[in-house]
Each structure stands twice: as structure tokens, then as C-alpha cells.
C-alpha atoms as a PDB file:
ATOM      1  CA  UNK A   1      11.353   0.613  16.636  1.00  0.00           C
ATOM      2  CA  UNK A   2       8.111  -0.690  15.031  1.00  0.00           C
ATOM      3  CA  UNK A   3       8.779  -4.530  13.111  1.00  0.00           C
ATOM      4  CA  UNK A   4       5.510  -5.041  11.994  1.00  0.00           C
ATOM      5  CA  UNK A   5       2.040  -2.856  11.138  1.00  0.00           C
ATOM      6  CA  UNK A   6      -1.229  -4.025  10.711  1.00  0.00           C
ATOM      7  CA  UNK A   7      -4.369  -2.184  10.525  1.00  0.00           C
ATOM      8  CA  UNK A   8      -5.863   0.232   8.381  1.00  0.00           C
ATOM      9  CA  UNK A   9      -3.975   2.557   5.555  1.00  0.00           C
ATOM     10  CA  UNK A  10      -4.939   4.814   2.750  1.00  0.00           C
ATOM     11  CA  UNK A  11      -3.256   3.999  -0.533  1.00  0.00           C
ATOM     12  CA  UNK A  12      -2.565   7.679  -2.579  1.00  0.00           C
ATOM     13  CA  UNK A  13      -2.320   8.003  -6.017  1.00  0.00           C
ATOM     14  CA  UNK A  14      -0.410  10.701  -8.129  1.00  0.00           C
ATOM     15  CA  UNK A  15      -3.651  12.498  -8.905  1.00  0.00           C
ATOM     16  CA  UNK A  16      -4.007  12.715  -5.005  1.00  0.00           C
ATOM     17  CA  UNK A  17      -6.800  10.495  -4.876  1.00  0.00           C
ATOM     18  CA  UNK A  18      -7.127   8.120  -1.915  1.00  0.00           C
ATOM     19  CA  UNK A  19      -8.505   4.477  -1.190  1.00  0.00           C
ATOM     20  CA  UNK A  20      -9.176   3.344   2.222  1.00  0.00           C
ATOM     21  CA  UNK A  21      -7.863  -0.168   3.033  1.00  0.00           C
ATOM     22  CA  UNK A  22      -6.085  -2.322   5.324  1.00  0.00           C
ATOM     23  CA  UNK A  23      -2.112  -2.615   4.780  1.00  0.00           C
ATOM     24  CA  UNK A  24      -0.125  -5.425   6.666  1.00  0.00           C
ATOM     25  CA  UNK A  25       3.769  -4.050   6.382  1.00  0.00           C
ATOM     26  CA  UNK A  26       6.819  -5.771   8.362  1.00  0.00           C
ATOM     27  CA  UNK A  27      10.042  -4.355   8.124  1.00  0.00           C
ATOM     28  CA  UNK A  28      13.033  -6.366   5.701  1.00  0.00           C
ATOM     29  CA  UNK A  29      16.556  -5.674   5.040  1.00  0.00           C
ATOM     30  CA  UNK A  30      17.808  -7.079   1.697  1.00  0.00           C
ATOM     31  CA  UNK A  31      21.123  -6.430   0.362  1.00  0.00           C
ATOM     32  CA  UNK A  32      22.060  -3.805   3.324  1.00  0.00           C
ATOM     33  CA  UNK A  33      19.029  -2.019   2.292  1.00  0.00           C
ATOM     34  CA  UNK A  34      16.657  -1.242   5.284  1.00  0.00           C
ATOM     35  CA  UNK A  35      12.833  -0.560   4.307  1.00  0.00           C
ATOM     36  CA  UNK A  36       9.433  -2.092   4.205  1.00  0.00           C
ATOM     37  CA  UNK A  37       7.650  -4.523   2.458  1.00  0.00           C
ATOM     38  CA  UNK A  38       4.006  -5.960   2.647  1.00  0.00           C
ATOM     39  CA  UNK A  39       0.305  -5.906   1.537  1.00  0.00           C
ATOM     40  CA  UNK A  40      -2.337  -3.371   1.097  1.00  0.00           C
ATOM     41  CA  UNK A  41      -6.007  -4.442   0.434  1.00  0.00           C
ATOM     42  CA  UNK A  42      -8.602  -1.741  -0.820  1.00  0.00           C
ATOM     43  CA  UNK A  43     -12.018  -1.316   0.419  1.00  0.00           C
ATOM     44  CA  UNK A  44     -13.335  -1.080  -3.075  1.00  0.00           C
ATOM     45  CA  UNK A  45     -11.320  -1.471  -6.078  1.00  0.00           C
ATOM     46  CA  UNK A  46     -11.437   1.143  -8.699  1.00  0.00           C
ATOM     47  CA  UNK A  47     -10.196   1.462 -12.143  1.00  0.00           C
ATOM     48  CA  UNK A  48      -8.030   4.008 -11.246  1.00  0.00           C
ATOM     49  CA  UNK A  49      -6.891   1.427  -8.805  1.00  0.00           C
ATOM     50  CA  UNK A  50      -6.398  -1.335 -11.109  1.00  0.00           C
ATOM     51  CA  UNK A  51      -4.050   0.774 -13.509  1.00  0.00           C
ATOM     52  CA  UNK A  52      -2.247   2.536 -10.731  1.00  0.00           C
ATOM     53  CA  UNK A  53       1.753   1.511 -10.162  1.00  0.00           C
ATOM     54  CA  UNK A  54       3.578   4.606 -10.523  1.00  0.00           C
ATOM     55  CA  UNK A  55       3.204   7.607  -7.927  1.00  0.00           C
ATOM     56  CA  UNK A  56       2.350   5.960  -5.550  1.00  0.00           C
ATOM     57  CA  UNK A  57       2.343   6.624  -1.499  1.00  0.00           C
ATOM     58  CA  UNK A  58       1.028   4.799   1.493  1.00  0.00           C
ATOM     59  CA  UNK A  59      -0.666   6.550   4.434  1.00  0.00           C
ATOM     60  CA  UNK A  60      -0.752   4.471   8.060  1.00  0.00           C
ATOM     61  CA  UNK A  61      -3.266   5.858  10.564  1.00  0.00           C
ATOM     62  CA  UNK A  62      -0.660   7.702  12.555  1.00  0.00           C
ATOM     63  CA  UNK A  63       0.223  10.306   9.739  1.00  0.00           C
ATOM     64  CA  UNK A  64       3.274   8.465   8.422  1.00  0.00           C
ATOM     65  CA  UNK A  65       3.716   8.745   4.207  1.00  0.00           C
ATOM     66  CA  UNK A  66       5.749   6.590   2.682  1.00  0.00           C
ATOM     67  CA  UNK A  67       6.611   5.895  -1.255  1.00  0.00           C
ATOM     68  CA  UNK A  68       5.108   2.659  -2.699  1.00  0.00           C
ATOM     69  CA  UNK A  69       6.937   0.605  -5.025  1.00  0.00           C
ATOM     70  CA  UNK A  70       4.424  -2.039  -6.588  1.00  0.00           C
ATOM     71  CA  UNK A  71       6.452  -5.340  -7.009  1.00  0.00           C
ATOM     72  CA  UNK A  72       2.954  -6.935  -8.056  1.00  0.00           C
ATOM     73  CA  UNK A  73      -0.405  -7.273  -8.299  1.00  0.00           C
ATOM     74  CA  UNK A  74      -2.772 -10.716  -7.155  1.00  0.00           C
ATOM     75  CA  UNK A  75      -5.577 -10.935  -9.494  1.00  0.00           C
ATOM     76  CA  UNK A  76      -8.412  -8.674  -7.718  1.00  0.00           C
ATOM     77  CA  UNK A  77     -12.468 -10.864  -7.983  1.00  0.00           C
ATOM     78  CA  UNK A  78     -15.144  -8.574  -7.941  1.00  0.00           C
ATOM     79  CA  UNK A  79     -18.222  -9.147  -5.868  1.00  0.00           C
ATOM     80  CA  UNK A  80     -21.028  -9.612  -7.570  1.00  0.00           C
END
């Protein structure tokens, strides 16, 4: 069984859009609860991005989907 994943991901929102990124997941198990927890960083940030937190699911580049629960969000700089 896979521990950790790192390497690139598509982040879907409930309007079925989809940004490409890199995710960096590791398994946890809190509270007899088995799942996984981690990062995902965008390719380019959108609006649609920024006010996503609801809906959301996480494609790895194997074809696994999984339901994202957003626990936060770092503050994103844009490149100017």
C-alpha cells in the first residue's frame, strides 16, 4: 500500500473545472480514522481557485479521485 505521493495532480472544482498542479499527499490515521492529508500547489492560480473550498476533488496521475476537504489556505503571491 502506497504511504506517500508526490508528483503531479489536477485539483477539480464543482463546476468541473480543472487546475493542473503538483500535490504532495502521505497517508495519516487520526482518531481511528484512516485517510490522506497533504498539499496541492496550482500551476496558475485563478479566482475561481482562490474562492474554491467546497466540491472539491483531487485527481493523481494514475486515475485515482478522491474528495478534498480544505483545512486551509497559505496566502498565494502573485508573480509579477
Amino acid at each position: 500500500m502506497t504511504t506517500t505521493y508526490s508528483g503531479p495532480a489536477r485539483l477539480i472544482l464543482v463546476d468541473g473545472a480543472c487546475i493542473s498542479g503538483m500535490a504532495s499527499l502521505s497517508t495519516t490515521h487520526r482518531g481511528g480514522l484512516n485517510g490522506w492529508g497533504g498539499t496541492f500547489r496550482p500551476d496558475e492560480v485563478t479566482t475561481d481557485l482562490r474562492n474554491a473550498v467546497e466540491g472539491l476533488q483531487l485527481e493523481l496521475s494514475y486515475d485515482r479521485v478522491g474528495t478534498v476537504a480544505v483545512t486551509g489556505m497559505r496566502k498565494l503571491l502573485d508573480r509579477t
